[in-house]
N, C-alpha and C. Protein backbone atom coordinates (compact mmCIF):
# COMPACT_ATOMS: atom_id res chain seq x y z
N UNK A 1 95.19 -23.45 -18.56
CA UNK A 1 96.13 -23.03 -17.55
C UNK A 1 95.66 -23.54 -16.19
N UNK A 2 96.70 -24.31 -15.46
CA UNK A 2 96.30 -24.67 -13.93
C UNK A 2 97.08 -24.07 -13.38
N UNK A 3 97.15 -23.71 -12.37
CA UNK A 3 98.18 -23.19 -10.90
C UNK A 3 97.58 -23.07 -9.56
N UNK A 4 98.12 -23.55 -8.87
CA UNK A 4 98.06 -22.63 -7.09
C UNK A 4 98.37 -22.13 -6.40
N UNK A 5 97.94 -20.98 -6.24
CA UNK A 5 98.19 -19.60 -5.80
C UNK A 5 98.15 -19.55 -4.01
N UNK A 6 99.27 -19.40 -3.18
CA UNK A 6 98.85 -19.50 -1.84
C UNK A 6 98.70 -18.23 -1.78
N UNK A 7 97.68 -17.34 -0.64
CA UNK A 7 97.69 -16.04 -0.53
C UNK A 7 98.45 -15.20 0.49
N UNK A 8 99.20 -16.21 1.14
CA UNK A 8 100.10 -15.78 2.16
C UNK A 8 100.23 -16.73 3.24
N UNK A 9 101.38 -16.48 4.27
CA UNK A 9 101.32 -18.12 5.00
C UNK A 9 100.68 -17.92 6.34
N UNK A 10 100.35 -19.05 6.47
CA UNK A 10 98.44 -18.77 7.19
C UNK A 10 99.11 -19.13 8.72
N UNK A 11 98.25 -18.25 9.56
CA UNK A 11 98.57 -18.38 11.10
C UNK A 11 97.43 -19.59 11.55
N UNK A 12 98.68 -20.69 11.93
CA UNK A 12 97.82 -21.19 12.63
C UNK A 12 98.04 -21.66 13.69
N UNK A 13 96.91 -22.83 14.08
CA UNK A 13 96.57 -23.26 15.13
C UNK A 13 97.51 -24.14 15.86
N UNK A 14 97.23 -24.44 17.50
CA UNK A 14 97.22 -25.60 18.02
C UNK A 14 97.23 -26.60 17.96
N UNK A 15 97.72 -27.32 17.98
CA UNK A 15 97.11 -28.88 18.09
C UNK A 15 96.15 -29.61 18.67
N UNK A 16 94.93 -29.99 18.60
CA UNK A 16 94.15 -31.00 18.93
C UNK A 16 94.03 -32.00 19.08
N UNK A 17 94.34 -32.27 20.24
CA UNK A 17 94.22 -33.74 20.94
C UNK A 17 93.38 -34.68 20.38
N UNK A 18 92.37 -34.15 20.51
CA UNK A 18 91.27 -34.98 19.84
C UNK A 18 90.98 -35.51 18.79
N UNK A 19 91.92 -34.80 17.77
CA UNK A 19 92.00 -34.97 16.00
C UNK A 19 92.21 -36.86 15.74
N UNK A 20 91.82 -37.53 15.14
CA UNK A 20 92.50 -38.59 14.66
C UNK A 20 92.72 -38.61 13.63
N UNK A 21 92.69 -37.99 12.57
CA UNK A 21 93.16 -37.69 11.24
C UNK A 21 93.42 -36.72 10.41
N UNK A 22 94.30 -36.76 9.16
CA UNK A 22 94.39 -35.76 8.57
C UNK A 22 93.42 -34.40 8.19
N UNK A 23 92.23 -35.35 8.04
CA UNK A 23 91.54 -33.68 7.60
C UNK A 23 91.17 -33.25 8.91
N UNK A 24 91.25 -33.77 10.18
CA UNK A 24 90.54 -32.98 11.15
C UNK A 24 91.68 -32.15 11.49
N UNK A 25 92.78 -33.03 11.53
CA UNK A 25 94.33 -31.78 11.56
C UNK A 25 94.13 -30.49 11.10
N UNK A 26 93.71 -30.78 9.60
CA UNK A 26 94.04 -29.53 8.70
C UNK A 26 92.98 -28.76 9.07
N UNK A 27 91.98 -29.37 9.45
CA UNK A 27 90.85 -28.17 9.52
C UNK A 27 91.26 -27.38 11.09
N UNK A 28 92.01 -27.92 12.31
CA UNK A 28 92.28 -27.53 13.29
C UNK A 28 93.00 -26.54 13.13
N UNK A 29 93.70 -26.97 12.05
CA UNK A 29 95.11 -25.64 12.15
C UNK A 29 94.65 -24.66 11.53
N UNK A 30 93.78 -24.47 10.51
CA UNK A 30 93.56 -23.44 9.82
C UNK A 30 92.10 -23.06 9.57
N UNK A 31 91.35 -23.51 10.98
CA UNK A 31 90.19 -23.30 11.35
C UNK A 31 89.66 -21.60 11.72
N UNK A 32 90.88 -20.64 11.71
CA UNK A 32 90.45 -19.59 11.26
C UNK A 32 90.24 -18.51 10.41
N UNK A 33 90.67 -19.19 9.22
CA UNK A 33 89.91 -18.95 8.07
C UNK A 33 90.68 -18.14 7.02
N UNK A 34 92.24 -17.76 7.86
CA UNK A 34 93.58 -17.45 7.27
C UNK A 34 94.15 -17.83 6.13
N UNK A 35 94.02 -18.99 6.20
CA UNK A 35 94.43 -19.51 5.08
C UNK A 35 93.97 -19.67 4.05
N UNK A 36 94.65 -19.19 2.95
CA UNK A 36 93.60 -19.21 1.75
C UNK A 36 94.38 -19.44 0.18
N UNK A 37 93.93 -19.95 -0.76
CA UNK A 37 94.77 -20.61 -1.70
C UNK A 37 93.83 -20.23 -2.99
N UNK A 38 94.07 -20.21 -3.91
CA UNK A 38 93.75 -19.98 -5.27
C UNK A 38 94.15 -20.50 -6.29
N UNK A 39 92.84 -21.23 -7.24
CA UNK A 39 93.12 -22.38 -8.31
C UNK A 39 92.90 -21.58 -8.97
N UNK A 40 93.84 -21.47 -10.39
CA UNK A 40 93.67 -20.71 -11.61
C UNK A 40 93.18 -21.40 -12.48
N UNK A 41 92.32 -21.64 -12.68
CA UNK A 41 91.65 -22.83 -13.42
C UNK A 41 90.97 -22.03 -14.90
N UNK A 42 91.89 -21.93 -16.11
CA UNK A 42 91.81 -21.21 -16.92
C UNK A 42 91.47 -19.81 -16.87
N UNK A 43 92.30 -19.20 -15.87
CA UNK A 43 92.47 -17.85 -16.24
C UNK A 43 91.40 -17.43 -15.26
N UNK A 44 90.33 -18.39 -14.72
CA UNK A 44 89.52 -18.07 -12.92
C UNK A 44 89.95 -18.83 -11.82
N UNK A 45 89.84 -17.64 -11.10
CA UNK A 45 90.81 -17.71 -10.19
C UNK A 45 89.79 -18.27 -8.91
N UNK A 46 90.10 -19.98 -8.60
CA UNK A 46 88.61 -20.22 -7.44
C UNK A 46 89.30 -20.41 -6.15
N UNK A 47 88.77 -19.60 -4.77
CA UNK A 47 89.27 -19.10 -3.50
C UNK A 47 88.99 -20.63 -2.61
N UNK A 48 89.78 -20.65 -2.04
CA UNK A 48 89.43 -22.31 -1.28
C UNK A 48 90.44 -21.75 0.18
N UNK A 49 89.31 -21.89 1.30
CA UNK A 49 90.10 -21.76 3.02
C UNK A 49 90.30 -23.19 3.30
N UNK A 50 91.11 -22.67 4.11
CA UNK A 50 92.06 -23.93 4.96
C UNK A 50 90.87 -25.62 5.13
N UNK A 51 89.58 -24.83 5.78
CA UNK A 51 87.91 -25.28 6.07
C UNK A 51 87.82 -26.83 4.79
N UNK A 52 87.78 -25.68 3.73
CA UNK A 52 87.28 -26.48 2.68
C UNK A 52 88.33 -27.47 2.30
N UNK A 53 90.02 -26.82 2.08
CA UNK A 53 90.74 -27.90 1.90
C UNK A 53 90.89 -29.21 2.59
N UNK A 54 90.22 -28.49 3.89
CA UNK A 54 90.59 -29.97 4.67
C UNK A 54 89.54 -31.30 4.57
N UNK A 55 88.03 -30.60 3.59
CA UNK A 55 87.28 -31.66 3.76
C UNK A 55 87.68 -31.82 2.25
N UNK A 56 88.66 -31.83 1.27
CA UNK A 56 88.64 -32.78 0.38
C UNK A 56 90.09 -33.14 0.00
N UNK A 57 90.88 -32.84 0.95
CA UNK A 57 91.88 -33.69 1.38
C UNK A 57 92.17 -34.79 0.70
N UNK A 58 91.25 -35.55 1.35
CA UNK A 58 91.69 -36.88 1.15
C UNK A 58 91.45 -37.14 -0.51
N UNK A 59 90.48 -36.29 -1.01
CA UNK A 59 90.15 -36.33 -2.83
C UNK A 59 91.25 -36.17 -3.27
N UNK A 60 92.28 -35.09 -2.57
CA UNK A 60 93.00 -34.32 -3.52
C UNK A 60 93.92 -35.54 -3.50
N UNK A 61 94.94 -36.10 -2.56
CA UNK A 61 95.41 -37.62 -2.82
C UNK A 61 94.99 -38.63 -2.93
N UNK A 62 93.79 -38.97 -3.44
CA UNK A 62 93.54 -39.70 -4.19
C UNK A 62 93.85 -39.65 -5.78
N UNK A 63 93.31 -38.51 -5.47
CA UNK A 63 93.58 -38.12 -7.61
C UNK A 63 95.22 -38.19 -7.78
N UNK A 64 96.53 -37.40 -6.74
CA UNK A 64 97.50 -37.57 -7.12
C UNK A 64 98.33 -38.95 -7.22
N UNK A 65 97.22 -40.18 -6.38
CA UNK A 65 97.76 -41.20 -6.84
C UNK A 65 97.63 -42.32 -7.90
N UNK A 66 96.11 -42.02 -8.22
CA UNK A 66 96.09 -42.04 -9.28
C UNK A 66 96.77 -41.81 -10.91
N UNK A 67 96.91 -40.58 -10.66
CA UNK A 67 97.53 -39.87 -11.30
C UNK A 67 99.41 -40.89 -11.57
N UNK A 68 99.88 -41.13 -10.42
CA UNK A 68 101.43 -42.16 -10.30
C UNK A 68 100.89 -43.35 -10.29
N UNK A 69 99.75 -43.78 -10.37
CA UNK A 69 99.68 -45.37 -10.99
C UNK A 69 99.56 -45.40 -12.44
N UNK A 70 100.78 -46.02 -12.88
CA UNK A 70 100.68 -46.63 -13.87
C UNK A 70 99.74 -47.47 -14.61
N UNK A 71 98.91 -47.74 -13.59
CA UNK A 71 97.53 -48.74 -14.42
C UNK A 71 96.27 -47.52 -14.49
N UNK A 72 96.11 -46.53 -14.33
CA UNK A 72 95.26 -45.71 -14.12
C UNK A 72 95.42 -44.61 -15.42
N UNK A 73 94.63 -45.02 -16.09
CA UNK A 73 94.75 -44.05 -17.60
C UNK A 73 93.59 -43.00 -17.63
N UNK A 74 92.36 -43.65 -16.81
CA UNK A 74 91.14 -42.82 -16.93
C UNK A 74 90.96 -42.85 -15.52
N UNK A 75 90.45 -41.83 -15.27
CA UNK A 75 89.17 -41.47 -13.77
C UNK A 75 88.72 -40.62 -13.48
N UNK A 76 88.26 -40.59 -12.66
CA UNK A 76 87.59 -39.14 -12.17
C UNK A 76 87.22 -39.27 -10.52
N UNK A 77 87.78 -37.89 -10.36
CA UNK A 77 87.81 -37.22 -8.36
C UNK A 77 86.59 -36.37 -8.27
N UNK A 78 86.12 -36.83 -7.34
CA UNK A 78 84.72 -36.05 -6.78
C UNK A 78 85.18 -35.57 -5.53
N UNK A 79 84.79 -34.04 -5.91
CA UNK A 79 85.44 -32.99 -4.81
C UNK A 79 83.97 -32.91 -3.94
N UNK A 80 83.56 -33.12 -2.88
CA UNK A 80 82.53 -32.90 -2.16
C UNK A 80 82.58 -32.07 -0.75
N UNK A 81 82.67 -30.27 -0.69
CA UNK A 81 82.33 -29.69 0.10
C UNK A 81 81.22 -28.40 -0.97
N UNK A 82 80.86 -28.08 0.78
CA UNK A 82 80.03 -26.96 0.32
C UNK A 82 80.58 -25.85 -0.10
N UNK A 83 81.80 -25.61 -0.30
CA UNK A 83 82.59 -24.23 -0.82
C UNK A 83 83.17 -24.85 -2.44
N UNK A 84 83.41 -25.96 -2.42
CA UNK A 84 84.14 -26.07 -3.83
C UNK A 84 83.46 -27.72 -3.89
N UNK A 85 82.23 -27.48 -4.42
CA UNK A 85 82.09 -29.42 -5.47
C UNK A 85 82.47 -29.21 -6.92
N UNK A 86 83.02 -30.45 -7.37
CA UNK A 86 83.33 -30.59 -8.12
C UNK A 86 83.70 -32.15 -9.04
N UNK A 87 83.49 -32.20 -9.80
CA UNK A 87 83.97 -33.99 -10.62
C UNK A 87 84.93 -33.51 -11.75
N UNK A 88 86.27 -33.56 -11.58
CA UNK A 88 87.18 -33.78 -12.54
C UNK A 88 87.67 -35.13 -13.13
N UNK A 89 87.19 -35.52 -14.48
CA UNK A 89 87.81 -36.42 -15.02
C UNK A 89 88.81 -35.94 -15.95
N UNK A 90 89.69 -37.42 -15.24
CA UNK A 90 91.46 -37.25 -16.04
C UNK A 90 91.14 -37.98 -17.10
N UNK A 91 92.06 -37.78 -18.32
CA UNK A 91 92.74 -38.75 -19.07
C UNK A 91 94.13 -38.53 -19.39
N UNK A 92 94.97 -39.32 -19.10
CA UNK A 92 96.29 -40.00 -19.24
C UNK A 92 97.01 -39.27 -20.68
N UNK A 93 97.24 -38.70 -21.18
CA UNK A 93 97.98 -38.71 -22.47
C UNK A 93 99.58 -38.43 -22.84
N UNK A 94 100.09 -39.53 -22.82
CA UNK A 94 101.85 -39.95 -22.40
C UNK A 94 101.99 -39.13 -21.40
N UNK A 95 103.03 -37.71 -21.87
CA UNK A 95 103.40 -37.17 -20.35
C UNK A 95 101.95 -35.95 -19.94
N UNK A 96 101.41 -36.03 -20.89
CA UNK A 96 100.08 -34.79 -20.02
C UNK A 96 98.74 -35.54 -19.75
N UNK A 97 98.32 -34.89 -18.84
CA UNK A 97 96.90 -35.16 -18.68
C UNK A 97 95.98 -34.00 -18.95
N UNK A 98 94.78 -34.88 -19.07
CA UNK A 98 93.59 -33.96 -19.70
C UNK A 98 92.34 -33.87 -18.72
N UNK A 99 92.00 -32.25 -18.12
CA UNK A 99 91.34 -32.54 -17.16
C UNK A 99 90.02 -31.94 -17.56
N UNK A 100 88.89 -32.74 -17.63
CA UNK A 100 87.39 -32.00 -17.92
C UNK A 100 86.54 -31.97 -16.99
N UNK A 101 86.16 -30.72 -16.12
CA UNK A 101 85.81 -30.83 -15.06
C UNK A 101 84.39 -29.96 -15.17
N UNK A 102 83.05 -30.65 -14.05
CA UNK A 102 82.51 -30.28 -13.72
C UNK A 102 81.99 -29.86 -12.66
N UNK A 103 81.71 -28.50 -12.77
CA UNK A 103 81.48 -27.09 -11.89
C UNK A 103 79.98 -27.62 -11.26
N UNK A 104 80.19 -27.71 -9.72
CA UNK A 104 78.77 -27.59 -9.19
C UNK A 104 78.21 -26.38 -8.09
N UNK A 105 79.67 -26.07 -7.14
CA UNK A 105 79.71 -25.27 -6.72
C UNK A 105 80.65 -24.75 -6.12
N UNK A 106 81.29 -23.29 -6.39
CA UNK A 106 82.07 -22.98 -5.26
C UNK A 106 81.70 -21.71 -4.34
N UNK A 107 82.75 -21.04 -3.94
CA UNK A 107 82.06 -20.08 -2.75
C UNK A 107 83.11 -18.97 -3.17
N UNK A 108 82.47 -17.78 -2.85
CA UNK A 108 83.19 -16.81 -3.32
C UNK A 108 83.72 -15.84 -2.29
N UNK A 109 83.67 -16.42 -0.83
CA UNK A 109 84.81 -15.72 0.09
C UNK A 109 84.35 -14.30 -0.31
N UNK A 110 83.15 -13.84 -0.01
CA UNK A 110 83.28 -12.10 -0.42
C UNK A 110 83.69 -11.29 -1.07
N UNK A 111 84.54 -12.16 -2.35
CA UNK A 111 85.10 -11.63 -3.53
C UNK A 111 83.97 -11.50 -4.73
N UNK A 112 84.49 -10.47 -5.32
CA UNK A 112 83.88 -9.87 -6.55
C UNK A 112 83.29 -10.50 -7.97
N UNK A 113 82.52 -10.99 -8.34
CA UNK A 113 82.39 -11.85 -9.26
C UNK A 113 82.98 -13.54 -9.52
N UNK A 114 82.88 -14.16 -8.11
CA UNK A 114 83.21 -15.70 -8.08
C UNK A 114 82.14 -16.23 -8.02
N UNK A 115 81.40 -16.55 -9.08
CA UNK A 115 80.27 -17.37 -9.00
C UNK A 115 80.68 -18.64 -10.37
N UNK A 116 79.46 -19.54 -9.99
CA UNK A 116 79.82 -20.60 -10.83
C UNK A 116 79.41 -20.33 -12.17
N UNK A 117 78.80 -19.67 -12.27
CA UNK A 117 78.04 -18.85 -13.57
C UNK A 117 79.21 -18.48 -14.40
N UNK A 118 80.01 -17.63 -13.85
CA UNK A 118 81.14 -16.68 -14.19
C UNK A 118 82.37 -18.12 -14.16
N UNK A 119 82.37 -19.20 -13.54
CA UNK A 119 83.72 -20.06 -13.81
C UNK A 119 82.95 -20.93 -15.08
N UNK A 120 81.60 -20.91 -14.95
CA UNK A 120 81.36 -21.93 -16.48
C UNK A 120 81.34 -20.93 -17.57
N UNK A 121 82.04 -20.04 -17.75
CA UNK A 121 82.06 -19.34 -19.25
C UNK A 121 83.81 -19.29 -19.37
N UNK A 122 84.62 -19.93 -18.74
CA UNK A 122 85.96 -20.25 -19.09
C UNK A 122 85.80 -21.86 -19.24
N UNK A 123 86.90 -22.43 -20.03
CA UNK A 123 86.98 -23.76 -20.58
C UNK A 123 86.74 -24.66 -19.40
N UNK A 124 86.16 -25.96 -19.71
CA UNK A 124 86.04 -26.54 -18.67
C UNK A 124 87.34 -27.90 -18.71
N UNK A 125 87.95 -27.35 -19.70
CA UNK A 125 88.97 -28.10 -19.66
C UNK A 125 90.72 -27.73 -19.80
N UNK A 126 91.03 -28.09 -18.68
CA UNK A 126 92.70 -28.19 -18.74
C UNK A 126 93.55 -29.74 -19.36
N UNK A 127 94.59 -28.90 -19.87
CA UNK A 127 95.29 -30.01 -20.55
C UNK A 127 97.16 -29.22 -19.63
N UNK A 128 97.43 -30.37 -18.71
CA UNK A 128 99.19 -29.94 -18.14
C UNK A 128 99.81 -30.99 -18.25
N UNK A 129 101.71 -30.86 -18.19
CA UNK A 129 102.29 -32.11 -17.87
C UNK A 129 101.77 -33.12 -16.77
N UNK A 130 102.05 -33.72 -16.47
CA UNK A 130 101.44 -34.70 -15.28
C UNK A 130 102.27 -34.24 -14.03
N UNK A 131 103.65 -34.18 -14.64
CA UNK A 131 104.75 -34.14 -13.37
C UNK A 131 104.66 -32.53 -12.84
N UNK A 132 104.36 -31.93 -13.46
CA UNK A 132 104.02 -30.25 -13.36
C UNK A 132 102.94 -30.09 -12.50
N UNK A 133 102.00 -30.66 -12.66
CA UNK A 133 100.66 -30.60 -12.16
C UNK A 133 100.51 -31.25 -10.62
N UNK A 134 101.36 -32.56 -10.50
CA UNK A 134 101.73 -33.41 -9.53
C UNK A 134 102.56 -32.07 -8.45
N UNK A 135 103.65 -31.55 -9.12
CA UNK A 135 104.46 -30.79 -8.42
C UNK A 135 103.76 -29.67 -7.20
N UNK A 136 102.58 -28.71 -8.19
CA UNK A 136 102.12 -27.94 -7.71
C UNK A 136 100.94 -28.34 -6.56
N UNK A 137 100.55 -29.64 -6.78
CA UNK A 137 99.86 -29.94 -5.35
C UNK A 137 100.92 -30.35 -4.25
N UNK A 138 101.72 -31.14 -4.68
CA UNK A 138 103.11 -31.24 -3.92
C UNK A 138 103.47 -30.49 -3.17
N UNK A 139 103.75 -29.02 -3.83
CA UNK A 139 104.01 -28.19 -3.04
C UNK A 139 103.20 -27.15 -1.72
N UNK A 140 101.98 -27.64 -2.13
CA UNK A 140 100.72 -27.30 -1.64
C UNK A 140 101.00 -27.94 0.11
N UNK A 141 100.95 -29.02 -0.74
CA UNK A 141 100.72 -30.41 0.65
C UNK A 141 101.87 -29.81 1.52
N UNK A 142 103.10 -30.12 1.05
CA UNK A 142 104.33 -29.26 1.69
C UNK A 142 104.10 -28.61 2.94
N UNK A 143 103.82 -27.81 2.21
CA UNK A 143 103.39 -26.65 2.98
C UNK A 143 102.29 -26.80 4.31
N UNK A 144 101.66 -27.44 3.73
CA UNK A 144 100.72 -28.55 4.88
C UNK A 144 101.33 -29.23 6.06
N UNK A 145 101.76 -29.85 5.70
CA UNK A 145 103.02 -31.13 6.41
C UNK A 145 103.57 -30.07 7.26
N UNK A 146 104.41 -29.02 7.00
CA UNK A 146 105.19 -28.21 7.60
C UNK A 146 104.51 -27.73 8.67
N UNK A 147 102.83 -27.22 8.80
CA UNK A 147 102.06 -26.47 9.50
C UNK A 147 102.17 -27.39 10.35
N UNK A 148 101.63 -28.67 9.98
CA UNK A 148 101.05 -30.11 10.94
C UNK A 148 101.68 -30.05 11.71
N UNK A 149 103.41 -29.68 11.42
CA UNK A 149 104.34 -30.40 12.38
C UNK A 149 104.96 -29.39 13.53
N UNK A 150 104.81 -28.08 13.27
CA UNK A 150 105.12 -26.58 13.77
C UNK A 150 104.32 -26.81 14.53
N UNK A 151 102.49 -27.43 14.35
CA UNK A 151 101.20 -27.18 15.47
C UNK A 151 101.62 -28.23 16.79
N UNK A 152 102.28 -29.55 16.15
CA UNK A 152 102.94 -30.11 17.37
C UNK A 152 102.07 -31.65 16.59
N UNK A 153 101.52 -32.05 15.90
CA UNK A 153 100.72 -32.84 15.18
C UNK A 153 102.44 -33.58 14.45
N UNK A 154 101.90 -35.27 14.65
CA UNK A 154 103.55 -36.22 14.48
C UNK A 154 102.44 -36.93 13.01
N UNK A 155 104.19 -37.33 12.61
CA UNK A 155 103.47 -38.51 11.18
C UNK A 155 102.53 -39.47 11.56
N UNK A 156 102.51 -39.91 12.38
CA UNK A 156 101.26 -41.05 13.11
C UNK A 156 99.92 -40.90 12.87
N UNK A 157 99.28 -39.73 12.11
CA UNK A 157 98.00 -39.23 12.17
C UNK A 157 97.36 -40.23 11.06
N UNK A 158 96.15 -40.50 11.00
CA UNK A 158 95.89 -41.60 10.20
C UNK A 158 95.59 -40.75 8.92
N UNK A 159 95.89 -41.28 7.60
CA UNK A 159 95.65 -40.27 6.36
C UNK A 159 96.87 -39.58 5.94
N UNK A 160 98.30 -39.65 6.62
CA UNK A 160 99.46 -38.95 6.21
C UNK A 160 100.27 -39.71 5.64
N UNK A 161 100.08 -41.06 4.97
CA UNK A 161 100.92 -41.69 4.22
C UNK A 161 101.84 -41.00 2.92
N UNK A 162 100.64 -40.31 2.24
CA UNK A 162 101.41 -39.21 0.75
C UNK A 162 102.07 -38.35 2.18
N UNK A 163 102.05 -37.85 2.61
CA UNK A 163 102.72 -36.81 2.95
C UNK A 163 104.30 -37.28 3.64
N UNK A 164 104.03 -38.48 4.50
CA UNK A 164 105.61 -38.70 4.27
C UNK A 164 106.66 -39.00 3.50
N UNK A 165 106.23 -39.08 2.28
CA UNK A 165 106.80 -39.07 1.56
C UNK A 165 107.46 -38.20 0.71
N UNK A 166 107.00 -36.67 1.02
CA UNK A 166 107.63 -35.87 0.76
C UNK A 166 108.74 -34.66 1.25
N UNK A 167 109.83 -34.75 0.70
CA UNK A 167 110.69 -34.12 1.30
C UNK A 167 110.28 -32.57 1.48
């Protein structure tokens, strides 16, 4: 089972002048710690802030384009922050993919039993449609895009190519 769980819609920030790219955007806007999202990643549930999404960003579209290339049957995304590392390798299988991922670390936001201990005794592997799976980061990003553009942050930011593209 995969899903993402938003925990409510996050107050954010300003815009920063200073930002030149997407993840510094995302980390601007939701640099206080509001925002917060949840991967159900077989039935554990792993807590990820605005912070952390924004430093693997750029992982997370990578893998979804991967994922829409047609020449791309195998790979694997290396998630690298200090709240959530991680190496998920895909494999391609017609319309699903198969995801076997390894747990290095995540962070447990002051919640009750989120340790990596406790996420390596659920499967380390998901199997979803592709287009299902695609959707739910989709909608993620969405939701992203929408903040960017409310904070006063334009498509011009370097790193927002996937995102204009979604309606």
């Amino acid at each position: 089972m995969f899903e993402i769980i938003i925990k409510e819609k996050a107050k954010i920030e300003k815009l920063d002048s200073n930002d030149f790219d997407i993840t510094e955007a995302i980390y601007s806007i939701y640099k206080n710690g509001k925002f917060m999202i949840f991967i159900n990643w077989n039935g554990f549930y792993i807590p990820m802030n605005g912070s952390t999404l924004s430093q693997i960003f750029d992982d997370i579209i990578e893998m979804l384009e991967a994922l829409l290339d047609i020449e791309s049957n195998n790979f694997s995304v290396n998630f690298l922050d200090s709240c959530f590392t991680a190496v998920w390798e895909f494999s391609k299988e017609n319309e699903n993919i198969k995801i076997k991922s390894e747990w290095i670390e995540i962070a447990p936001y002051n919640l009750k039993n989120i340790t990596i201990e406790e996420l390596n005794k659920v499967s380390n592997i998901v199997k979803i449609n592709k287009v299902d799976f695609i959707r739910k980061w989709d909608f993620l990003i969405k939701i992203i895009k929408d903040d960017l553009i409310i904070s006063g942050y334009d498509i011009d930011l370097e790193g927002l190519e996937y995102l204009r593209n979604l309606k």
